[in-house]
N, C-alpha and C. Protein backbone atom coordinates (compact mmCIF):
# COMPACT_ATOMS: atom_id res chain seq x y z
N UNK A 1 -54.33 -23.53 14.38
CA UNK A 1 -52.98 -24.08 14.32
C UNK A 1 -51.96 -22.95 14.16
N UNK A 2 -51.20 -23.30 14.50
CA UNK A 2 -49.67 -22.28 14.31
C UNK A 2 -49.06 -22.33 13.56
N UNK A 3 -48.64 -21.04 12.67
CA UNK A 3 -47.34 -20.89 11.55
C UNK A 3 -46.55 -20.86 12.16
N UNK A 4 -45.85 -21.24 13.25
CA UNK A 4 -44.29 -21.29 13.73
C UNK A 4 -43.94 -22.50 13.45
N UNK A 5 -43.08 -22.44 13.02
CA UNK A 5 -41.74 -24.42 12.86
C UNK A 5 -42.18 -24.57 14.19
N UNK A 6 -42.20 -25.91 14.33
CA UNK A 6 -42.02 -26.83 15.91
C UNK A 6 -40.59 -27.01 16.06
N UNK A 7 -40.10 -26.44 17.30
CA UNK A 7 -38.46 -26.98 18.14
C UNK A 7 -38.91 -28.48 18.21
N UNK A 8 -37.17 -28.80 17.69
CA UNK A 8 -36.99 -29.61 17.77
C UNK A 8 -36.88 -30.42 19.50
N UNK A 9 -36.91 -31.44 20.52
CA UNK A 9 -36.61 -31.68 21.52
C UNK A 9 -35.22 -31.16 21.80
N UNK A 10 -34.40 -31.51 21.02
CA UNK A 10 -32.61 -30.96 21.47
C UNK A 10 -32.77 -29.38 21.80
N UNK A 11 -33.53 -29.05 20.80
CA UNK A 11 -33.29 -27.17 21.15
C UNK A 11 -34.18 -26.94 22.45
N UNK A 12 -35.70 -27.74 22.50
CA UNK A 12 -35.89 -27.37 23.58
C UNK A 12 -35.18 -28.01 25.11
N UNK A 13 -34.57 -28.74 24.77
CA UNK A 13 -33.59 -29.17 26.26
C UNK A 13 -32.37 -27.85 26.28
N UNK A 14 -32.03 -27.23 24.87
CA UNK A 14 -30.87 -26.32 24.96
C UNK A 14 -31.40 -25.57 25.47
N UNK A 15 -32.60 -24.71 25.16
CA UNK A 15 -33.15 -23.82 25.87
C UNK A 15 -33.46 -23.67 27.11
N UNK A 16 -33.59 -24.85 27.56
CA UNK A 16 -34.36 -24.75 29.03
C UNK A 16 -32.93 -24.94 29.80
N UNK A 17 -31.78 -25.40 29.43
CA UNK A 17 -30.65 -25.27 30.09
C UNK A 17 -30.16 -23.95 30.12
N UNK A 18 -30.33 -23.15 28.97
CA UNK A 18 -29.47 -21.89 29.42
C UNK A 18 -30.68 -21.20 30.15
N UNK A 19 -31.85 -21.02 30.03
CA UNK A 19 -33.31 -20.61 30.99
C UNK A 19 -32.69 -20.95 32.48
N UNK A 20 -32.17 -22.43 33.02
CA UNK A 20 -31.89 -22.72 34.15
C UNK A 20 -30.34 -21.78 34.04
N UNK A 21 -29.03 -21.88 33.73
CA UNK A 21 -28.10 -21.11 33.52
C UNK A 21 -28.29 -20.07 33.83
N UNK A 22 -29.41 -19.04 33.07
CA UNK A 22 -29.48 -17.81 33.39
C UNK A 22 -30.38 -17.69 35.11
N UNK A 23 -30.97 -18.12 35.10
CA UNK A 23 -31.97 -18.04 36.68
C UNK A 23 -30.57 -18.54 37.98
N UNK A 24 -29.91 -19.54 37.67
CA UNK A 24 -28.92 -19.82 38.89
C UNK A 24 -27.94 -18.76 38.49
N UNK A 25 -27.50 -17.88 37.51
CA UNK A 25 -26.03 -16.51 37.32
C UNK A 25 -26.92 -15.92 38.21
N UNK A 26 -28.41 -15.69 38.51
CA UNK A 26 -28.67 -14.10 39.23
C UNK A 26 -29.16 -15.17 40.64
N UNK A 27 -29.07 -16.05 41.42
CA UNK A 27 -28.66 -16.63 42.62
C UNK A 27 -30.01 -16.94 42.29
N UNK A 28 -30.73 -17.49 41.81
CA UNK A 28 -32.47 -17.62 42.02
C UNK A 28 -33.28 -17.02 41.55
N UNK A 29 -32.82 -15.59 41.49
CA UNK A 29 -33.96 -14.19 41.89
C UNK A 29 -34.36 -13.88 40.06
N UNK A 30 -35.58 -14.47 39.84
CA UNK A 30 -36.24 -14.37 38.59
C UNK A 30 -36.14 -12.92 38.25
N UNK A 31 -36.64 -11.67 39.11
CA UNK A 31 -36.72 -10.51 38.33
C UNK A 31 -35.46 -9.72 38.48
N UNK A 32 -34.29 -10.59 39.03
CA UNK A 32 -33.06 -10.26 38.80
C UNK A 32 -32.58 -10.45 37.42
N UNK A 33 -33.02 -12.09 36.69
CA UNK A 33 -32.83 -12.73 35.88
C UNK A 33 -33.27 -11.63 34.55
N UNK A 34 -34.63 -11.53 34.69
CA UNK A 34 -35.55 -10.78 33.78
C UNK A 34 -34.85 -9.67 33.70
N UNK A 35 -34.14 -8.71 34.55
CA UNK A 35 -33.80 -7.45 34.46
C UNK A 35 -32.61 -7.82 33.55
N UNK A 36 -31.60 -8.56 34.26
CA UNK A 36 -29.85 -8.78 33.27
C UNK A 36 -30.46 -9.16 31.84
N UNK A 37 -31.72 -10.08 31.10
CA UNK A 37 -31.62 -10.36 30.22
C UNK A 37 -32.09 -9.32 29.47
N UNK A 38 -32.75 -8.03 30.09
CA UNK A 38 -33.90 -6.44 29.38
C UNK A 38 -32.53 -5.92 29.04
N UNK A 39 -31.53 -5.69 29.91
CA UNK A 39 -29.98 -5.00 29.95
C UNK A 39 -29.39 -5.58 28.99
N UNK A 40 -28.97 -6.82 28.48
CA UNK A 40 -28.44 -7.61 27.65
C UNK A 40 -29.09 -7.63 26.55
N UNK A 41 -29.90 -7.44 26.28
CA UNK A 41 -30.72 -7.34 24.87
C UNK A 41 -30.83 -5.89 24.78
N UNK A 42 -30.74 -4.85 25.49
CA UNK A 42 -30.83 -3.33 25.04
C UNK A 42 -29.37 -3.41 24.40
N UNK A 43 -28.39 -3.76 25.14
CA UNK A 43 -26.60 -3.92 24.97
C UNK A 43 -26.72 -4.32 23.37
N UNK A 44 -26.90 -5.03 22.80
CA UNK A 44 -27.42 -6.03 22.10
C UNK A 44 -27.61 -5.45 20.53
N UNK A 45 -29.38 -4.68 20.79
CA UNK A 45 -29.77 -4.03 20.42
C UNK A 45 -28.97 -2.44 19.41
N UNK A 46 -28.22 -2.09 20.50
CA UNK A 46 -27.38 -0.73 20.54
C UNK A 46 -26.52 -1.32 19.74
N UNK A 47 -25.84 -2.16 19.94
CA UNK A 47 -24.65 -2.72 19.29
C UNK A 47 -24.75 -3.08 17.45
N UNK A 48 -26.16 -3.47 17.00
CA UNK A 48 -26.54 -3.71 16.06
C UNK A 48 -27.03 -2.59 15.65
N UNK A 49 -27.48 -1.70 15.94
CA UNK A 49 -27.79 -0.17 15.40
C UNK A 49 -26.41 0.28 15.19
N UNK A 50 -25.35 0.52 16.03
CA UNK A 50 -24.09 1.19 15.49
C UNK A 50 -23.50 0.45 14.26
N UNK A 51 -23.66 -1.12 13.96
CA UNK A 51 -22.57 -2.57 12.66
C UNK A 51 -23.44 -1.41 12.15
N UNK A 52 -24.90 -0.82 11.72
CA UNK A 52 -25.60 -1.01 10.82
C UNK A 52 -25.42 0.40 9.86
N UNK A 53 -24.99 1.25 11.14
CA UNK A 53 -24.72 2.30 10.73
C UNK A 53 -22.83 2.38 10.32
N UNK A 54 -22.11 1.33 10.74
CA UNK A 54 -21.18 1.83 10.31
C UNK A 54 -21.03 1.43 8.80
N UNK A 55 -21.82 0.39 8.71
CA UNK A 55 -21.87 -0.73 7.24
C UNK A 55 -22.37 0.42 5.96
N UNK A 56 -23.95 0.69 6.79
CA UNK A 56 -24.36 2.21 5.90
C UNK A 56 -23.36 2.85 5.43
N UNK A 57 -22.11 3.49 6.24
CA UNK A 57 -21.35 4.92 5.89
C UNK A 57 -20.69 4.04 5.16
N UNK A 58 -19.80 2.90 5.30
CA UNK A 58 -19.23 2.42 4.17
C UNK A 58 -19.70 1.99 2.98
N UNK A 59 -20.64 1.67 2.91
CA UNK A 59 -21.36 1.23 2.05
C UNK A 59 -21.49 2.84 0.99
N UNK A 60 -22.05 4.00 1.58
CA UNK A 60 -22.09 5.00 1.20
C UNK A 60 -20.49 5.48 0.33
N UNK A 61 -19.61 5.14 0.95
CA UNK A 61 -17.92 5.39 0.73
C UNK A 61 -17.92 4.63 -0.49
N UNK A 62 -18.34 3.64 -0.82
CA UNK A 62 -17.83 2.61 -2.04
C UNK A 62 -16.84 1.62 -1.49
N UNK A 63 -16.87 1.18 -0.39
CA UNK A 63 -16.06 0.40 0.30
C UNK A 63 -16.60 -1.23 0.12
N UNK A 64 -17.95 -1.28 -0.16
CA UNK A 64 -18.52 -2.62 -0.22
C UNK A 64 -19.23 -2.78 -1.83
N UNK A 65 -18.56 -3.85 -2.42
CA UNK A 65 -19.02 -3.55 -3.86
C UNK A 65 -20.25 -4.78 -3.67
N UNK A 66 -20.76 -4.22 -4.36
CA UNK A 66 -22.78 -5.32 -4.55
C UNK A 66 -22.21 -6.49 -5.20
N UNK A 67 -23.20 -7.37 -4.51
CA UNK A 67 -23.19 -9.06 -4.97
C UNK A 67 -24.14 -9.12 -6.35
N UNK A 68 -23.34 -9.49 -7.19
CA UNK A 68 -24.39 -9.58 -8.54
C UNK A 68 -24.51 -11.38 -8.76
N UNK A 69 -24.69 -12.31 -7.89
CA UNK A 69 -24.81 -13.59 -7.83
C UNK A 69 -23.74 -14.43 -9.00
């Protein structure tokens, strides 16, 4: 059996709509599809390495004071 949560039906109809969404943006062409989504998730990727590092240097500055609940 599987430790993953089961999707719900709504998410899997959301999913498979933007799955169709993304396959008709690149005219059909699946390893067109596959390539824009490798590009879009490197984009992605990069983008969340720089929040993380800028959060770091502030964080380092004393710019973000700690959550004591």
């Amino acid at each position: 059996m599987s430790s993953l949560p089961s999707a719900s039906t709504e998410d899997i109809d959301g999913l498979e709509t933007a799955v169709d969404e993304a396959i008709a943006a690149c005219g059909g062409d699946m390893r067109a599809t596959i390539r824009a989504l490798i590009v879009a998730n490197d984009y992605l990727e990069n983008e969340i390495s720089e929040l993380m590092k800028a959060v770091s240097r502030a964080h380092a500055r004393g710019r973000f004071n700690t959550y004591s609940g």
